[in-house]
PDB file of N, CA and C in Angstrom:
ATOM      1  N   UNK A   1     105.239  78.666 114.728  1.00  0.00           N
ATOM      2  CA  UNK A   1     105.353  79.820 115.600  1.00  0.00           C
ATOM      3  C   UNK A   1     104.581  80.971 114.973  1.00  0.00           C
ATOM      4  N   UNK A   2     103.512  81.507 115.584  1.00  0.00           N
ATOM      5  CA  UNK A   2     102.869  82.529 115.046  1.00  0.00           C
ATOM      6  C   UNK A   2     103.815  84.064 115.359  1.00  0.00           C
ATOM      7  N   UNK A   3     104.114  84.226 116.487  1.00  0.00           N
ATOM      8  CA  UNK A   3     104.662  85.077 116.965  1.00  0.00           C
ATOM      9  C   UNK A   3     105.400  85.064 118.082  1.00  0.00           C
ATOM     10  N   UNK A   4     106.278  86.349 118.853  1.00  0.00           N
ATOM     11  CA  UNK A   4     107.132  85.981 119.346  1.00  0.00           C
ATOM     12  C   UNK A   4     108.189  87.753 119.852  1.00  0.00           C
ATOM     13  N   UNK A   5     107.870  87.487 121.023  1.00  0.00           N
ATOM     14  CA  UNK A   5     108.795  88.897 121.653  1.00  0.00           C
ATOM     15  C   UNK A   5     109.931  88.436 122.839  1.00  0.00           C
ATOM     16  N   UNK A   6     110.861  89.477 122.906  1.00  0.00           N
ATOM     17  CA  UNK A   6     111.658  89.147 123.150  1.00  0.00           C
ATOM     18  C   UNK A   6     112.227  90.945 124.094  1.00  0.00           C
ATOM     19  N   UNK A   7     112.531  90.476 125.262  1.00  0.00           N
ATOM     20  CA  UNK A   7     112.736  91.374 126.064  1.00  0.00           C
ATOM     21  C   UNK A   7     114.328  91.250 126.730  1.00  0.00           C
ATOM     22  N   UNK A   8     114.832  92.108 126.860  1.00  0.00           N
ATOM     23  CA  UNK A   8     116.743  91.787 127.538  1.00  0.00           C
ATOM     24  C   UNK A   8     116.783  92.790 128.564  1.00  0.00           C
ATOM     25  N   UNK A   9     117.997  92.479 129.549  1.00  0.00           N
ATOM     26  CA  UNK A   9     118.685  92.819 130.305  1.00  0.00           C
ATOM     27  C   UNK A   9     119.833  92.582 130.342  1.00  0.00           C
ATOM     28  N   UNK A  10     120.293  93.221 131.072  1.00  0.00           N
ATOM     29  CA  UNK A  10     122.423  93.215 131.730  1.00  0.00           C
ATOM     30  C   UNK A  10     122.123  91.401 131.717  1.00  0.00           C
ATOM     31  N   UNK A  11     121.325  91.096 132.207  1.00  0.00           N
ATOM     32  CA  UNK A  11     121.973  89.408 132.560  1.00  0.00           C
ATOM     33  C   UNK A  11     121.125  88.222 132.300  1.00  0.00           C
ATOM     34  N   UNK A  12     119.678  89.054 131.292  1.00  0.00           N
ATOM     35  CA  UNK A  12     118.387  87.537 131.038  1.00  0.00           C
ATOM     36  C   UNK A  12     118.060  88.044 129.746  1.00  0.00           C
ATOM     37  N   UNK A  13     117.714  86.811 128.900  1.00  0.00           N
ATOM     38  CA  UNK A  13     116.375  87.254 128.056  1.00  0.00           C
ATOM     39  C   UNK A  13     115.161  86.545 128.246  1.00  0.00           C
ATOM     40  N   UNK A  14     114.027  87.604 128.448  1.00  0.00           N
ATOM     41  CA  UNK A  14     112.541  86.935 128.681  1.00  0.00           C
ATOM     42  C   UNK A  14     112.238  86.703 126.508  1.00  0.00           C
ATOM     43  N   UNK A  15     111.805  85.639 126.544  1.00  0.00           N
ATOM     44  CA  UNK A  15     111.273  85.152 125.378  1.00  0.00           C
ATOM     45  C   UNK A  15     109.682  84.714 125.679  1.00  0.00           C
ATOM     46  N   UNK A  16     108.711  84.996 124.816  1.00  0.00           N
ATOM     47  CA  UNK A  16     107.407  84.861 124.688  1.00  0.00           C
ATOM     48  C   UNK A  16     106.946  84.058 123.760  1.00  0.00           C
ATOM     49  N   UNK A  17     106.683  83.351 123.488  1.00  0.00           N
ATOM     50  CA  UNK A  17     106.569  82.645 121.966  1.00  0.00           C
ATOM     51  C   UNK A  17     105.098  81.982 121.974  1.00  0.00           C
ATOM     52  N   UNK A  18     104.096  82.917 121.065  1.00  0.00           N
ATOM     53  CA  UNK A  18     102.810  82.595 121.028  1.00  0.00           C
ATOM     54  C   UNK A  18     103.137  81.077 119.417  1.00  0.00           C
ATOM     55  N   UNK A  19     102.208  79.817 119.584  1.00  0.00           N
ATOM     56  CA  UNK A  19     102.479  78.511 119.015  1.00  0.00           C
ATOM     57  C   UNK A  19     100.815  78.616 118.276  1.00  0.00           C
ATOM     58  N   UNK A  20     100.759  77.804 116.977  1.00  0.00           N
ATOM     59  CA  UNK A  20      99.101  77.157 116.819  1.00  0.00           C
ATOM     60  C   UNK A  20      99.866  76.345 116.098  1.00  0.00           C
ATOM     61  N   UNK A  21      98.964  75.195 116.363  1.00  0.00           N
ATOM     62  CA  UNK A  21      98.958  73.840 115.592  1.00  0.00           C
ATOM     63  C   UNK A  21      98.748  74.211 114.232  1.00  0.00           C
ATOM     64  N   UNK A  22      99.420  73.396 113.305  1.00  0.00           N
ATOM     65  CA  UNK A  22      99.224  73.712 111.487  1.00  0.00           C
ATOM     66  C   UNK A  22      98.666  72.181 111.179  1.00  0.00           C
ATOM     67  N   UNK A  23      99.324  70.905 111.984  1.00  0.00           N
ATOM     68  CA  UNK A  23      98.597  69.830 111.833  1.00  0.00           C
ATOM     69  C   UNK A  23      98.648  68.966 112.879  1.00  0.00           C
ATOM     70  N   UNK A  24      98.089  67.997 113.251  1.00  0.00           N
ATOM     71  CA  UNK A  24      97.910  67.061 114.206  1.00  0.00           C
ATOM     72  C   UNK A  24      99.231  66.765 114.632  1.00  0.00           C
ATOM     73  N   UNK A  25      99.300  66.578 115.929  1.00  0.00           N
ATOM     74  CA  UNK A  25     100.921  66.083 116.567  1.00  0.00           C
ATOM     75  C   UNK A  25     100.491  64.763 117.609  1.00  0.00           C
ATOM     76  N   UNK A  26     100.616  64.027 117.309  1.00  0.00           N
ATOM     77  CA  UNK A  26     100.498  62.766 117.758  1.00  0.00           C
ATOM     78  C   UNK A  26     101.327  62.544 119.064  1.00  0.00           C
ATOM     79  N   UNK A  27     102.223  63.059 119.185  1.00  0.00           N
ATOM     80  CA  UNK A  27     102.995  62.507 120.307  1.00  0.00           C
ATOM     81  C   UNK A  27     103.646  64.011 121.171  1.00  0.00           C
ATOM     82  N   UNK A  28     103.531  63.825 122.161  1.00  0.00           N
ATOM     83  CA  UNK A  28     103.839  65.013 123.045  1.00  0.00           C
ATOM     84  C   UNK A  28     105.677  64.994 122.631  1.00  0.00           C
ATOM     85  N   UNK A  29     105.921  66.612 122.559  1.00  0.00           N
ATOM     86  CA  UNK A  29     107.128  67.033 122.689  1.00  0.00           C
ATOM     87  C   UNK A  29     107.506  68.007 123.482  1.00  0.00           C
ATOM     88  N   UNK A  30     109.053  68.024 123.321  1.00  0.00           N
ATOM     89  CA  UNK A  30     109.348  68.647 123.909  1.00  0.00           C
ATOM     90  C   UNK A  30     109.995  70.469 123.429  1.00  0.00           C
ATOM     91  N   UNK A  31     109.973  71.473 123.931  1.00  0.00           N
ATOM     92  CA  UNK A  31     110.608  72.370 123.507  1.00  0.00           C
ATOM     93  C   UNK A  31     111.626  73.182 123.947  1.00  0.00           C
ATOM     94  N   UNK A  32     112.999  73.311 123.058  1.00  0.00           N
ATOM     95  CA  UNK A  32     113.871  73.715 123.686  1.00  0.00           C
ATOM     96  C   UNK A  32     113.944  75.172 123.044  1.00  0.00           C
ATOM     97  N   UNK A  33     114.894  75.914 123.723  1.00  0.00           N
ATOM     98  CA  UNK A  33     115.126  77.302 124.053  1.00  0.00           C
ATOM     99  C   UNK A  33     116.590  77.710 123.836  1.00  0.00           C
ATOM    100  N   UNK A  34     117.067  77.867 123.208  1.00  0.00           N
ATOM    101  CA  UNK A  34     118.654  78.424 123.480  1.00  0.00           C
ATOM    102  C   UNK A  34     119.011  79.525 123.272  1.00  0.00           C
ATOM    103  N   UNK A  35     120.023  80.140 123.667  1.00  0.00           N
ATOM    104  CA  UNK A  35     121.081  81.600 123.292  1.00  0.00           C
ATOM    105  C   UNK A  35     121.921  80.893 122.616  1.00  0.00           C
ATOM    106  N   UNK A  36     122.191  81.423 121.229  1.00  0.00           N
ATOM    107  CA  UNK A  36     123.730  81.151 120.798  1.00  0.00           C
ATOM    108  C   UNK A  36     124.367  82.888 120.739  1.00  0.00           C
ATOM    109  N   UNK A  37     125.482  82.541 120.959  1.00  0.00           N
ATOM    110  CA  UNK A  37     126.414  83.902 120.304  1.00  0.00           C
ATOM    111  C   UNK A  37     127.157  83.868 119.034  1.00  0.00           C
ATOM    112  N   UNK A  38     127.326  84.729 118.987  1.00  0.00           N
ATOM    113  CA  UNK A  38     127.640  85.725 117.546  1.00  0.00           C
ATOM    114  C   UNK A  38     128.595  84.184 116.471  1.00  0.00           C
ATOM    115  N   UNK A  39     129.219  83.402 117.470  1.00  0.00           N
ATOM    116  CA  UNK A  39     129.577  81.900 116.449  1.00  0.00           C
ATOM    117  C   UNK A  39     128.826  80.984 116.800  1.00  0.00           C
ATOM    118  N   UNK A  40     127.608  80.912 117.091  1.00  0.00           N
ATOM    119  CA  UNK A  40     126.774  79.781 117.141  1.00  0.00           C
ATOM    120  C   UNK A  40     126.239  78.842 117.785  1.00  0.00           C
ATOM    121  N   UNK A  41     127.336  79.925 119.201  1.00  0.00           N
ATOM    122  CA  UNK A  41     127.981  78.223 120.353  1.00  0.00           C
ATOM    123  C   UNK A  41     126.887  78.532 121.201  1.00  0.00           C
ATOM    124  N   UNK A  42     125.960  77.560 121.485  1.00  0.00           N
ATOM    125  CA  UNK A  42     124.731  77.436 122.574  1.00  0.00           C
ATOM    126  C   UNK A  42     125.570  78.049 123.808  1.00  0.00           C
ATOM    127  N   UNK A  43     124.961  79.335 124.747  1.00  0.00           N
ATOM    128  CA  UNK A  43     125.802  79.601 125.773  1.00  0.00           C
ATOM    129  C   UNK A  43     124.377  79.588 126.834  1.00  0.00           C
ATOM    130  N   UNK A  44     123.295  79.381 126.762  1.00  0.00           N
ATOM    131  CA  UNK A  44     122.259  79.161 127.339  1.00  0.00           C
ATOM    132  C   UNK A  44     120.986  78.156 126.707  1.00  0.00           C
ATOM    133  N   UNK A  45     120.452  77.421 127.664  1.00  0.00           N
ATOM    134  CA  UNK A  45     119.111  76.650 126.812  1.00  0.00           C
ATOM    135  C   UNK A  45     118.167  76.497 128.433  1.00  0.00           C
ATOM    136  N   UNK A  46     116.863  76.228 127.566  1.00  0.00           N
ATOM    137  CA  UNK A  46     116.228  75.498 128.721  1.00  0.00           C
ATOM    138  C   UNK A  46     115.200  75.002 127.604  1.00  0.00           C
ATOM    139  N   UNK A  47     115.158  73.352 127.975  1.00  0.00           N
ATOM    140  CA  UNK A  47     114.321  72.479 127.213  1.00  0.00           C
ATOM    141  C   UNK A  47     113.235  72.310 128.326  1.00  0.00           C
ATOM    142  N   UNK A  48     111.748  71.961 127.935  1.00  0.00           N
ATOM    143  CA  UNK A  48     110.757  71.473 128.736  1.00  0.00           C
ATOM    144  C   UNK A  48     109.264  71.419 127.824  1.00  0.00           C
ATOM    145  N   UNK A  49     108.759  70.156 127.872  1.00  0.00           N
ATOM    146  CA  UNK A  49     106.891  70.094 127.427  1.00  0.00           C
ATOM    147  C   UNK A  49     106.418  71.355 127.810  1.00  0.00           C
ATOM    148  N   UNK A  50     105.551  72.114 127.179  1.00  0.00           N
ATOM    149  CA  UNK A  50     104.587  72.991 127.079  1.00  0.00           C
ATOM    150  C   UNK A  50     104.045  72.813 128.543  1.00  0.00           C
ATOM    151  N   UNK A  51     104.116  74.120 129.499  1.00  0.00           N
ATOM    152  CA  UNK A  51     103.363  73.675 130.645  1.00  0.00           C
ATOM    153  C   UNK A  51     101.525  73.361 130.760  1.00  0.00           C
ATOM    154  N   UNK A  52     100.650  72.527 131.397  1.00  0.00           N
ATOM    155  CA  UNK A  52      99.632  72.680 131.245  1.00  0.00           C
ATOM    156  C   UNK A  52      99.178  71.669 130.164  1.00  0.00           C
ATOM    157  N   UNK A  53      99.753  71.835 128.678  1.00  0.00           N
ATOM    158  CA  UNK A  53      98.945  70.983 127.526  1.00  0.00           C
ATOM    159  C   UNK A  53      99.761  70.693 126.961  1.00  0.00           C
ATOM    160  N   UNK A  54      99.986  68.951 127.151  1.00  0.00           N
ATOM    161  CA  UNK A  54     100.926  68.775 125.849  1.00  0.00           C
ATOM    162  C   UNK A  54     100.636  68.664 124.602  1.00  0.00           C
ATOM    163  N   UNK A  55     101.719  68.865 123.767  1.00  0.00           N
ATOM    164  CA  UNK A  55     101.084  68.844 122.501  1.00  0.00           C
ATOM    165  C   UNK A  55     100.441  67.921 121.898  1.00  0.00           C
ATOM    166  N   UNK A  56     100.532  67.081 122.265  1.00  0.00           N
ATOM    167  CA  UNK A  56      99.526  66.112 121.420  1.00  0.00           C
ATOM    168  C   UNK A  56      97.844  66.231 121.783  1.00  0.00           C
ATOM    169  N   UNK A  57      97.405  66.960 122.659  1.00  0.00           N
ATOM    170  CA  UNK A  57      96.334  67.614 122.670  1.00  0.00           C
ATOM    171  C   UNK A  57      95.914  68.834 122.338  1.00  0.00           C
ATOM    172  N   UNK A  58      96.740  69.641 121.624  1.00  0.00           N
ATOM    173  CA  UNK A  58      96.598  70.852 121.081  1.00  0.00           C
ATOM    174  C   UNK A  58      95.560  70.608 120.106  1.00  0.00           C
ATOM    175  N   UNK A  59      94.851  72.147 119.709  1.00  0.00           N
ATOM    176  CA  UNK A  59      93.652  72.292 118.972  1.00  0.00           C
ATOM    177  C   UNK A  59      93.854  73.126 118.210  1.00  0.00           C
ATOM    178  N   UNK A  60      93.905  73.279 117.306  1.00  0.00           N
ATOM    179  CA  UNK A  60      94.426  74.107 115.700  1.00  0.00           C
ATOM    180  C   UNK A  60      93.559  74.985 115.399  1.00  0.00           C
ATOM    181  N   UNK A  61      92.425  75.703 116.994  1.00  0.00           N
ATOM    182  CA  UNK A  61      91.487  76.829 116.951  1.00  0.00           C
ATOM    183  C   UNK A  61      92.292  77.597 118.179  1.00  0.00           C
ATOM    184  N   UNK A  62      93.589  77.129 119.083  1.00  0.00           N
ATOM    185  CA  UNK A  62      93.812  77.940 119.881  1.00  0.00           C
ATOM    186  C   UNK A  62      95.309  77.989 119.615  1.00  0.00           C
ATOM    187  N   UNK A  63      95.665  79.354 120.069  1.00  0.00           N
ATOM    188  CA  UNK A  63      96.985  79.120 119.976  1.00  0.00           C
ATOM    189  C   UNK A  63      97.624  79.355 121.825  1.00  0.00           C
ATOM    190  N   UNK A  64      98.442  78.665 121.563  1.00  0.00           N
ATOM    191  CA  UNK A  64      99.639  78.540 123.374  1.00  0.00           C
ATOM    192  C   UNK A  64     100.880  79.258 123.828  1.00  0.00           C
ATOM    193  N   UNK A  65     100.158  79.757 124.723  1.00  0.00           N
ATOM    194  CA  UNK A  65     101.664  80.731 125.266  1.00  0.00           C
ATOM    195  C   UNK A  65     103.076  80.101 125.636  1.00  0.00           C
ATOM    196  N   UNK A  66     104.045  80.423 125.437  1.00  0.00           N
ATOM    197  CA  UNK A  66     105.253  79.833 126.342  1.00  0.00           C
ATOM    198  C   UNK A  66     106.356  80.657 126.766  1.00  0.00           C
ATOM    199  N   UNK A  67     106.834  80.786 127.709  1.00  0.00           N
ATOM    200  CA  UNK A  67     107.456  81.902 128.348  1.00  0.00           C
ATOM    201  C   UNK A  67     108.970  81.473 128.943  1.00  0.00           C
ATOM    202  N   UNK A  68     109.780  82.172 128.718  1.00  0.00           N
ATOM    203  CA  UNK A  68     110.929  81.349 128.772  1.00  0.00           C
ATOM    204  C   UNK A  68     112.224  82.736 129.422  1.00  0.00           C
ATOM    205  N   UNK A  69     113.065  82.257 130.545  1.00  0.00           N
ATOM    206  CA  UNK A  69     113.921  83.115 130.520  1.00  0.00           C
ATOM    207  C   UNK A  69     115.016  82.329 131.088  1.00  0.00           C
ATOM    208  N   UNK A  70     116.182  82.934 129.796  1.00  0.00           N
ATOM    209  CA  UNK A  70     117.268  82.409 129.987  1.00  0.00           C
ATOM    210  C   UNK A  70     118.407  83.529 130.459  1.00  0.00           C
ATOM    211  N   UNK A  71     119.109  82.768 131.403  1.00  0.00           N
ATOM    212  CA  UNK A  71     120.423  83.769 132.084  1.00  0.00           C
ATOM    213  C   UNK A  71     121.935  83.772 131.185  1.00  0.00           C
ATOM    214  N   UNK A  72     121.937  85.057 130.980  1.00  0.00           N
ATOM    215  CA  UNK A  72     122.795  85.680 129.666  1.00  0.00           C
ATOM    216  C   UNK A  72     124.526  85.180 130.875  1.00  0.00           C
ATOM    217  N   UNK A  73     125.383  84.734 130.083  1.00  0.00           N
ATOM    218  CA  UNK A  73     126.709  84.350 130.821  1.00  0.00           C
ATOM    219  C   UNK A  73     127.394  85.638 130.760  1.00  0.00           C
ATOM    220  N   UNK A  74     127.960  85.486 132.418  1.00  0.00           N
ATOM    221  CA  UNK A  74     129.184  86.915 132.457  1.00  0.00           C
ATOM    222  C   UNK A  74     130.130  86.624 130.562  1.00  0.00           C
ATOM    223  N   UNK A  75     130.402  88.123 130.053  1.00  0.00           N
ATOM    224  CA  UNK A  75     131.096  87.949 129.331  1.00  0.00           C
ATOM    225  C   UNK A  75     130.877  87.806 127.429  1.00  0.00           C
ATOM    226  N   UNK A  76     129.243  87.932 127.625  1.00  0.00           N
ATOM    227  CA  UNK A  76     128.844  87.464 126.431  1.00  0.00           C
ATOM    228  C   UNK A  76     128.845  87.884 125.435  1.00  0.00           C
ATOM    229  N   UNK A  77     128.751  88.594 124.191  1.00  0.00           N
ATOM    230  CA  UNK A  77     129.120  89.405 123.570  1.00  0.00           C
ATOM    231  C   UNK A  77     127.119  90.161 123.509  1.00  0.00           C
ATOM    232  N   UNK A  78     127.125  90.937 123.187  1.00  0.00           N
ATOM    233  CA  UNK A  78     125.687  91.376 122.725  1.00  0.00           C
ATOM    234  C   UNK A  78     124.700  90.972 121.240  1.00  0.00           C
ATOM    235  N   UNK A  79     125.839  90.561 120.509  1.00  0.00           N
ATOM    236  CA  UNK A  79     125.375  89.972 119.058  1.00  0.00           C
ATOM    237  C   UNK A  79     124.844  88.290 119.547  1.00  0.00           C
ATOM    238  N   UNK A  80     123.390  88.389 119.992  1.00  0.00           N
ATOM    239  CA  UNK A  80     123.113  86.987 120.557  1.00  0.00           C
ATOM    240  C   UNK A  80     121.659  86.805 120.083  1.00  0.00           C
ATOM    241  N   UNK A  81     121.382  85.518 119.585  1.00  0.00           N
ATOM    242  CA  UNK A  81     120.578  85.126 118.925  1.00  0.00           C
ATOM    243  C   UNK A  81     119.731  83.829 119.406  1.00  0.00           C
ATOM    244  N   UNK A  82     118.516  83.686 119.368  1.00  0.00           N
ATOM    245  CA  UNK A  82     117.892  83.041 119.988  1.00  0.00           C
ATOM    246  C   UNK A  82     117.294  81.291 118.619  1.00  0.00           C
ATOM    247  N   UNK A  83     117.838  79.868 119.200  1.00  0.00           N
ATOM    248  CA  UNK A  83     117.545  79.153 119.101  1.00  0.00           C
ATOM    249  C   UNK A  83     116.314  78.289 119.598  1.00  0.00           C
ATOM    250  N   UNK A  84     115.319  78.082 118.816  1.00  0.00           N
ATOM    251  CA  UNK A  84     113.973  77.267 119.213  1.00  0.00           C
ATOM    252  C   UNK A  84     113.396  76.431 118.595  1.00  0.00           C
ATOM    253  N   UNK A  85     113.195  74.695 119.311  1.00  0.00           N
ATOM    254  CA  UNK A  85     112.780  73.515 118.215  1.00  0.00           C
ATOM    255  C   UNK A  85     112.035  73.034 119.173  1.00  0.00           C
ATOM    256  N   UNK A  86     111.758  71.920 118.728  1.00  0.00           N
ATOM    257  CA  UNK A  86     110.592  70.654 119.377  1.00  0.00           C
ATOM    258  C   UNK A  86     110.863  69.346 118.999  1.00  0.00           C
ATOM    259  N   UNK A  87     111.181  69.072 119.772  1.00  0.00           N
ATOM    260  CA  UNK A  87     111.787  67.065 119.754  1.00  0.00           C
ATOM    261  C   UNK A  87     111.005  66.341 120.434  1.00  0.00           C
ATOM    262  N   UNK A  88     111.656  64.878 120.449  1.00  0.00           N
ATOM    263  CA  UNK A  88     110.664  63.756 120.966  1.00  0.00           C
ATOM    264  C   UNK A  88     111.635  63.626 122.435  1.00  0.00           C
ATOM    265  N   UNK A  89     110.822  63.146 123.264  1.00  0.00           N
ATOM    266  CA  UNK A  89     111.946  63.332 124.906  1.00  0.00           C
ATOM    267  C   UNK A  89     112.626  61.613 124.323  1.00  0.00           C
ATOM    268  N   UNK A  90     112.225  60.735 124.132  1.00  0.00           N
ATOM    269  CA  UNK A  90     112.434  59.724 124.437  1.00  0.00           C
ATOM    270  C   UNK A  90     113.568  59.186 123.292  1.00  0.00           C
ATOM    271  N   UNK A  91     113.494  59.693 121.750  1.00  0.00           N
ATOM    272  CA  UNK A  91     113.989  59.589 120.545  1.00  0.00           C
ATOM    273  C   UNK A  91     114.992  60.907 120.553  1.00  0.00           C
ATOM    274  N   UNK A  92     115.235  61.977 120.741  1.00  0.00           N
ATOM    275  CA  UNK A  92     115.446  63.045 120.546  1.00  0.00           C
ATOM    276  C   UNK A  92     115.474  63.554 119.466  1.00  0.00           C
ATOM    277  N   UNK A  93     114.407  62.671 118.578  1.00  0.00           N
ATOM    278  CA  UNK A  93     114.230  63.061 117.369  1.00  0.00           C
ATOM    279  C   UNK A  93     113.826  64.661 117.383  1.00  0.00           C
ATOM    280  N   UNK A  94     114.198  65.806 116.453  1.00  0.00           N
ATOM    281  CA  UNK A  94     113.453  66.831 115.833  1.00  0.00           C
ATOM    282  C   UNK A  94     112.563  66.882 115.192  1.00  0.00           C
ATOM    283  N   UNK A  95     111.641  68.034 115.230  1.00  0.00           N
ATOM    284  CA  UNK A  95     110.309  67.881 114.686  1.00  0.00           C
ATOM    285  C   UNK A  95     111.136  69.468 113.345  1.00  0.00           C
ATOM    286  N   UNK A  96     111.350  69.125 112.692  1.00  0.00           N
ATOM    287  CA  UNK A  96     112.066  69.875 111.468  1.00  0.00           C
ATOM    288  C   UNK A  96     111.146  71.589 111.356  1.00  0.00           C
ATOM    289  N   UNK A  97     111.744  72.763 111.337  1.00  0.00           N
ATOM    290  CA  UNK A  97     110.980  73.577 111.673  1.00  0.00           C
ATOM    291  C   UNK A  97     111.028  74.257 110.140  1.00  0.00           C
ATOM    292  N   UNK A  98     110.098  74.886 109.683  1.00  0.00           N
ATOM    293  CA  UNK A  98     110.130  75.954 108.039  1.00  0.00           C
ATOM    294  C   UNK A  98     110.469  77.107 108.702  1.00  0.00           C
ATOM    295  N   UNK A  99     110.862  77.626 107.815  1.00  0.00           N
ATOM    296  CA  UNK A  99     111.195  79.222 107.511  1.00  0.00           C
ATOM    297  C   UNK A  99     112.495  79.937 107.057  1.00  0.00           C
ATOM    298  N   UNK A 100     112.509  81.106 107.297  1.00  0.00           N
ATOM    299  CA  UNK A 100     113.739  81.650 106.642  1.00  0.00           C
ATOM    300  C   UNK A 100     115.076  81.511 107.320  1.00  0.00           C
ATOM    301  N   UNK A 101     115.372  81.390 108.366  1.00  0.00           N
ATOM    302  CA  UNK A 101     116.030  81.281 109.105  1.00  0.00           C
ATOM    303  C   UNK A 101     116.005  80.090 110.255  1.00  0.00           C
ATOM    304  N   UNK A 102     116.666  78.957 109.348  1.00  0.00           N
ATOM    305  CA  UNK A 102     116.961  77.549 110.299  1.00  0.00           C
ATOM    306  C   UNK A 102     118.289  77.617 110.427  1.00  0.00           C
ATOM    307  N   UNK A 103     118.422  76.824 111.368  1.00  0.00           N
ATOM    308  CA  UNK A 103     120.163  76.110 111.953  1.00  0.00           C
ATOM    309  C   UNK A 103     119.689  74.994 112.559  1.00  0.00           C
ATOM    310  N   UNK A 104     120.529  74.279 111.966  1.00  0.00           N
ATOM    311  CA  UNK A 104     120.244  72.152 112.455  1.00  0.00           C
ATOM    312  C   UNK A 104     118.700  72.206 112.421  1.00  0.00           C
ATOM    313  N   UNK A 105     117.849  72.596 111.793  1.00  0.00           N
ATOM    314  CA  UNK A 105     116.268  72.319 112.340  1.00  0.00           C
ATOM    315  C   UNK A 105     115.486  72.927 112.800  1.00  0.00           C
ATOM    316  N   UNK A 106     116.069  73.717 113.864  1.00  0.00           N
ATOM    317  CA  UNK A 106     115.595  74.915 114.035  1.00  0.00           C
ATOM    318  C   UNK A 106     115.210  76.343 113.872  1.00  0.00           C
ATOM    319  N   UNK A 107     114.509  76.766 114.261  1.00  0.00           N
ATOM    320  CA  UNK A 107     114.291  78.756 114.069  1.00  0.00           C
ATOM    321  C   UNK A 107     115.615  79.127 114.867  1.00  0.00           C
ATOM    322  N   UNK A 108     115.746  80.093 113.962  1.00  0.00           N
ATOM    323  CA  UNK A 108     116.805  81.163 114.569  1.00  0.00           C
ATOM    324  C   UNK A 108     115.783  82.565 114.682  1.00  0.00           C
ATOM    325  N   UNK A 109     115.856  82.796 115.721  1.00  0.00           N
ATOM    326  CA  UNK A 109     115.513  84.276 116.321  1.00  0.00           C
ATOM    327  C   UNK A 109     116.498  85.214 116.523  1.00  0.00           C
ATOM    328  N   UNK A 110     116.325  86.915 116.156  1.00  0.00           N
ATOM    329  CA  UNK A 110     117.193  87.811 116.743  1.00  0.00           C
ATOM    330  C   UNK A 110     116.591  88.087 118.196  1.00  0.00           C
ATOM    331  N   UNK A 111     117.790  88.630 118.882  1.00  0.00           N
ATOM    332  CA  UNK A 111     117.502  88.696 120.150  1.00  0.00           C
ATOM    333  C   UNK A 111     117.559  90.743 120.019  1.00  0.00           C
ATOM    334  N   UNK A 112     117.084  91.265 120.198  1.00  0.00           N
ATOM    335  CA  UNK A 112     117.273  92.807 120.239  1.00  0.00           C
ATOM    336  C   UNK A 112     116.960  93.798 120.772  1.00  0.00           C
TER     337      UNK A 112
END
């Protein structure tokens, strides 16, 4: 993930998440999206392939937009944090993500 904004309302968050390849990906995946709240508990997701190019044709001279909005549940608390990985559709294997902030594999994002 190169970068990554993040916009809210009373009842959505728009997520932006600019991607570049670091090495060859052989097999198209998939990418999921979640809200957790303030204990962790997924209260929104939306999984789906990269529209347009899957990854296994990505080029490690461009990087790919992905745009994502998820609907915030009546009730939610505001301390909400954004979950994002890439699996196999067929294995549901994870594609293991680096950085400072993982949970199960994934990036953890603030939502703010």
């Amino acid at each position: 993930l190169r970068s990554h904004t993040v916009e809210t309302s009373d009842s959505e968050v728009q997520v932006s998440l600019l991607w570049e390849q670091v090495s060859a990906v052989p097999a198209d995946y998939v990418l999921t999206v979640g809200l957790l709240d303030e204990t962790d508990t997924l209260i929104a997701q939306q999984d789906a392939p990269p529209p347009g190019y899957p990854t296994s044709v990505w080029l490690d001279t461009q990087p790919y937009l992905t745009e994502h909005t998820l609907t915030i549940p009546d009730g939610a608390s505001d301390d909400l944090r954004l979950r994002v990985g890439w699996y196999l559709r067929e294995t549901f294997e994870r594609l293991d993500a680096d950085g400072a902030a993982v949970l199960d594999g994934m990036l953890v994002l603030p939502v703010e």
